[in-house]
N, C-alpha and C. Protein backbone atom coordinates (compact mmCIF):
# COMPACT_ATOMS: atom_id res chain seq x y z
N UNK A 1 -23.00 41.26 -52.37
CA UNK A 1 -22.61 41.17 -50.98
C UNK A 1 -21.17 41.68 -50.87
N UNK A 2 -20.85 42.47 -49.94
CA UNK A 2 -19.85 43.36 -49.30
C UNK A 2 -18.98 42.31 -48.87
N UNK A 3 -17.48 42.61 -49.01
CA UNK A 3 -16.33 40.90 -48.62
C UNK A 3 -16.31 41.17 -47.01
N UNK A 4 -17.13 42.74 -46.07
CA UNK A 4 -17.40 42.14 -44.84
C UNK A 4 -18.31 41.84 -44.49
N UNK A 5 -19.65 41.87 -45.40
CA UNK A 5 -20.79 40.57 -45.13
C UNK A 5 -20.52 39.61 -45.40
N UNK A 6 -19.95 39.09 -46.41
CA UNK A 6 -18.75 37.50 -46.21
C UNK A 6 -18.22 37.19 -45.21
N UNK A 7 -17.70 38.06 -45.09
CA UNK A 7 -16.61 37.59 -43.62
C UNK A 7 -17.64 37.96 -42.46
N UNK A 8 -18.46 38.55 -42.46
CA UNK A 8 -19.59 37.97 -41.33
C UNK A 8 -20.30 36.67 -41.02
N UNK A 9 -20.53 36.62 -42.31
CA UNK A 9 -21.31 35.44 -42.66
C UNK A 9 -20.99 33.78 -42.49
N UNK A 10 -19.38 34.11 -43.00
CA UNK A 10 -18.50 32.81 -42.35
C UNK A 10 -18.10 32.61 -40.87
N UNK A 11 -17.83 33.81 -40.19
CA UNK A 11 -17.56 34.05 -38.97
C UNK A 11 -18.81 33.46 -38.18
N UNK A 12 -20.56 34.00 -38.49
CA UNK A 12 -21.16 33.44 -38.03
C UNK A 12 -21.47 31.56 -38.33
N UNK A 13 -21.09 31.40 -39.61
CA UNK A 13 -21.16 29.75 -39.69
C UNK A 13 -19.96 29.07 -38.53
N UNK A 14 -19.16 29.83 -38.56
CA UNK A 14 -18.01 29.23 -37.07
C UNK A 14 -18.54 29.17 -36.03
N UNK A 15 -19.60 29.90 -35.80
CA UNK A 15 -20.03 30.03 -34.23
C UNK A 15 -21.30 28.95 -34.34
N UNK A 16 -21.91 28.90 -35.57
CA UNK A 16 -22.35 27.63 -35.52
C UNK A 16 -21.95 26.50 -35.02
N UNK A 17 -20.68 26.14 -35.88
CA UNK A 17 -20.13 25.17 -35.59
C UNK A 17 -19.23 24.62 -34.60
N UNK A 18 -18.85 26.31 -33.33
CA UNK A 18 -18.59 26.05 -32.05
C UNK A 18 -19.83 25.83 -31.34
N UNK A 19 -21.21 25.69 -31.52
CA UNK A 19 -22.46 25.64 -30.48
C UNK A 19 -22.44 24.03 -30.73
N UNK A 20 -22.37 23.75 -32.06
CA UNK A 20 -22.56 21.94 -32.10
C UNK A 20 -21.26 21.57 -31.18
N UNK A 21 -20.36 21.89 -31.43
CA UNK A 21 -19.27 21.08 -30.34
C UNK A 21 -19.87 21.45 -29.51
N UNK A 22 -20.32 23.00 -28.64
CA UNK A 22 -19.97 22.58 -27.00
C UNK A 22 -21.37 21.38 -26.66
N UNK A 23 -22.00 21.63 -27.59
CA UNK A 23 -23.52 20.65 -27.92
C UNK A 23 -22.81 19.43 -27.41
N UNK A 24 -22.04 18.92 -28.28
CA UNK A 24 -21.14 17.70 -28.10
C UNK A 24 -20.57 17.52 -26.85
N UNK A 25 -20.11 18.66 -26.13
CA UNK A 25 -19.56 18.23 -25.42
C UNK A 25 -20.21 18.14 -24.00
N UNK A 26 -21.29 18.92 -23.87
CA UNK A 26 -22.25 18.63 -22.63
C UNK A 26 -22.40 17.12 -23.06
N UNK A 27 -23.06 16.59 -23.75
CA UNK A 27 -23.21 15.02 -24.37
C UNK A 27 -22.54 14.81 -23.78
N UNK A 28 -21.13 14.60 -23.62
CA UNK A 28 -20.01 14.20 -23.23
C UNK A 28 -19.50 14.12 -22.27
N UNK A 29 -19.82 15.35 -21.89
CA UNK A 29 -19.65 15.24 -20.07
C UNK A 29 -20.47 14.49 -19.24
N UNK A 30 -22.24 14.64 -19.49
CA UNK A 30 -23.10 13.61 -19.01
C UNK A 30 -22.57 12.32 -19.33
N UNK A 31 -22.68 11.77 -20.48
CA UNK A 31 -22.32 10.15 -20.88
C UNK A 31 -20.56 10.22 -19.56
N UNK A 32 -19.84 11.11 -19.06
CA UNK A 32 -18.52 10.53 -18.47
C UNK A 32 -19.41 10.35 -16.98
N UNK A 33 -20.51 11.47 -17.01
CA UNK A 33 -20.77 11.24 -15.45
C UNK A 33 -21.93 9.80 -15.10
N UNK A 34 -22.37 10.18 -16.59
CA UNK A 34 -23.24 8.92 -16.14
C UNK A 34 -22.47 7.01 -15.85
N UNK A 35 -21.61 6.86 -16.79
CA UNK A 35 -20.72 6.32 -16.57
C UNK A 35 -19.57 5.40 -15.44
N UNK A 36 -18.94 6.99 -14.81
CA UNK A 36 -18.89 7.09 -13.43
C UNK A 36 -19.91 6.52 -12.62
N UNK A 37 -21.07 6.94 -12.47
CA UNK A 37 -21.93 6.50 -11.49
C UNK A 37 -22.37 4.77 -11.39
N UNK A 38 -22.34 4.43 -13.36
CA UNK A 38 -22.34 2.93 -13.56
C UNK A 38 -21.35 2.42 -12.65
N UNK A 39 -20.14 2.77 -12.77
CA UNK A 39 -19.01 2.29 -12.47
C UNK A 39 -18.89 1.87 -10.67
N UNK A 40 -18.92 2.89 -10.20
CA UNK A 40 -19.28 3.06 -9.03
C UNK A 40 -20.12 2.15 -8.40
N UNK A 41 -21.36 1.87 -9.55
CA UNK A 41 -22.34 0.85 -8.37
C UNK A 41 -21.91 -0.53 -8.20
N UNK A 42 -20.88 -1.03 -9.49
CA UNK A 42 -20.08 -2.00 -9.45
C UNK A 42 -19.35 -2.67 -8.01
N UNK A 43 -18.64 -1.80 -7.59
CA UNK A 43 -18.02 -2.03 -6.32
C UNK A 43 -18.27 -0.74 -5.41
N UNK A 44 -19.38 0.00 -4.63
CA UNK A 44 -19.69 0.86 -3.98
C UNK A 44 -18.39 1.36 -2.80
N UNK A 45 -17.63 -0.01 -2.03
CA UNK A 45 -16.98 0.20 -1.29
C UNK A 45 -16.27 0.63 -1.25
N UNK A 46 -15.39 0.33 -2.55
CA UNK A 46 -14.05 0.73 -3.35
C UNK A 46 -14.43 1.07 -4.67
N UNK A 47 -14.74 2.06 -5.35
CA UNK A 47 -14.99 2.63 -6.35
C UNK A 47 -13.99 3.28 -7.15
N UNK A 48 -12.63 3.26 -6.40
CA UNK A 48 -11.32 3.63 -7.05
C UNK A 48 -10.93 2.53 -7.84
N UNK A 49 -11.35 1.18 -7.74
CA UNK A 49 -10.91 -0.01 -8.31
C UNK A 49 -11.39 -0.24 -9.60
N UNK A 50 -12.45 0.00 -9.53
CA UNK A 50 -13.98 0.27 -10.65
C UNK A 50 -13.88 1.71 -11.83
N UNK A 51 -13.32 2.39 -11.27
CA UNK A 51 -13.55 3.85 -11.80
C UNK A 51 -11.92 4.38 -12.07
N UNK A 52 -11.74 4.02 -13.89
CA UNK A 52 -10.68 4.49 -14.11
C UNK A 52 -10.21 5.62 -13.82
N UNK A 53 -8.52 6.23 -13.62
CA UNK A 53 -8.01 7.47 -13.17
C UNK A 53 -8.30 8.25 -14.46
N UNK A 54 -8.39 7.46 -15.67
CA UNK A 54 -8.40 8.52 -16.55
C UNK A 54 -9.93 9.12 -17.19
N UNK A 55 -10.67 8.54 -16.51
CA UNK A 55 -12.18 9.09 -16.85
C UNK A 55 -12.12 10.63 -15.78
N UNK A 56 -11.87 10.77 -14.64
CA UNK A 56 -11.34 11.92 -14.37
C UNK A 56 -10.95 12.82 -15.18
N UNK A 57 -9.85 12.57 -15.68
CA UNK A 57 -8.61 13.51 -16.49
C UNK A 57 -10.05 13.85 -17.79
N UNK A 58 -10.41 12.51 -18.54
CA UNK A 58 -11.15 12.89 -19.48
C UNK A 58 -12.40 14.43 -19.05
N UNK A 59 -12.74 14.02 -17.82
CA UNK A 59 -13.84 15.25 -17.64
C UNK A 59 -13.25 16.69 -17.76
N UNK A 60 -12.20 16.18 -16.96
CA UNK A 60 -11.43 17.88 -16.92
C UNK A 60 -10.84 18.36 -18.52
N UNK A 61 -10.56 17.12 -19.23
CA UNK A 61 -10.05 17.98 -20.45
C UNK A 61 -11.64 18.73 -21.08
N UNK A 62 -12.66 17.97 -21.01
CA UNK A 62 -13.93 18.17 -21.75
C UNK A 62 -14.04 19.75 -21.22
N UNK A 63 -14.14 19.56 -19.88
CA UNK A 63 -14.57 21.42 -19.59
C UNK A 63 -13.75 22.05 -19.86
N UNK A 64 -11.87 22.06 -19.75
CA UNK A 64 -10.78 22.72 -20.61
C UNK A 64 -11.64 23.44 -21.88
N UNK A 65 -11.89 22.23 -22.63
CA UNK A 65 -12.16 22.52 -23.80
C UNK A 65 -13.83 22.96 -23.96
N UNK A 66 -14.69 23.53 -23.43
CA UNK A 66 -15.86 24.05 -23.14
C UNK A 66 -15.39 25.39 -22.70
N UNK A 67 -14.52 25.33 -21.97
CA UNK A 67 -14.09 26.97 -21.34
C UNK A 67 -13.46 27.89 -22.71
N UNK A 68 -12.75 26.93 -23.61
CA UNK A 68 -11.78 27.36 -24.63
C UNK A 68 -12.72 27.70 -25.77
N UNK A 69 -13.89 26.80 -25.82
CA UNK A 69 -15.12 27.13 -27.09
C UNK A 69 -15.58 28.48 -26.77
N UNK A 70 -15.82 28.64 -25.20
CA UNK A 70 -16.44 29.62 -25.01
C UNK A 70 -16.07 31.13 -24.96
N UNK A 71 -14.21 30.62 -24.68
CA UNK A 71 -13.65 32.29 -25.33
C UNK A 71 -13.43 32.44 -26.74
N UNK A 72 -13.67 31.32 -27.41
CA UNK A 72 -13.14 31.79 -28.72
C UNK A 72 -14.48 32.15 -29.56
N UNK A 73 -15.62 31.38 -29.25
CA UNK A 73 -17.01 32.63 -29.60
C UNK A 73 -17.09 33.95 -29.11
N UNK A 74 -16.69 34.04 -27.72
CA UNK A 74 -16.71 35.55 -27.39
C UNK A 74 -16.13 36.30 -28.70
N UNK A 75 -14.63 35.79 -28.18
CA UNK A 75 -13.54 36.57 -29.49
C UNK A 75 -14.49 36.93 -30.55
N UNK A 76 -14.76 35.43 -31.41
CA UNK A 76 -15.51 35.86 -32.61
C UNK A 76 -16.48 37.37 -32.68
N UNK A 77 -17.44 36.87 -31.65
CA UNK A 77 -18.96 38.22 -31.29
C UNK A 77 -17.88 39.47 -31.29
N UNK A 78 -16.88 39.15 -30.74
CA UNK A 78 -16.22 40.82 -30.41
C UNK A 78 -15.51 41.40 -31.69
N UNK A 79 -15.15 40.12 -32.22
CA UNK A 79 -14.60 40.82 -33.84
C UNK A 79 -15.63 41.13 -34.43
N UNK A 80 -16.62 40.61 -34.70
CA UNK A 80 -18.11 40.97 -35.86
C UNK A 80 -18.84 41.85 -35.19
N UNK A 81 -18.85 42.59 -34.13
CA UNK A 81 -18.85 43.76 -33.53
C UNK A 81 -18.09 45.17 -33.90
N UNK A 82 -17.30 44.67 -34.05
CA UNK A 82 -15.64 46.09 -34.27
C UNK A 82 -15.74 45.83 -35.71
N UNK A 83 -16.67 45.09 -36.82
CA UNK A 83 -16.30 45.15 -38.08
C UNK A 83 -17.44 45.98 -38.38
């Protein structure tokens, strides 16, 4: 094996192992929304009382970091392309 079928080969085990995270992180986003909605039925009226500020923040970092998986596989495909 050629050291750039190696370095293909690892490159593609990375992109493996970016599909299990964003895997993870849909998980993750459902379990915050499902959550939320628990939360919510708690006190319907006032649901700001019930529903921490930082389960918010948590969603938005999750898709941050879903947007960030998803350029850095591009990247990858575009380097093992040009090799």
């Amino acid at each position: 094996m050629s050291a750039l079928e190696e370095l293909a080969q690892a490159i593609r085990a990375v992109e493996e192992r970016l599909a299990e995270a964003g895997t993870h992180l849909v998980t993750c986003r459902t379990a915050l929304t499902e959550a939320e909605r628990a939360l919510t039925k708690l006190d319907p009226d006032h649901p700001e009382t019930v529903v921490p500020p930082g389960l918010h923040r948590a969603d938005d970092q999750v898709e941050r970091i879903q947007g960030m998986l998803e350029h850095v596989t591009d990247t990858l495909r575009d380097f093992v392309t040009r090799l």
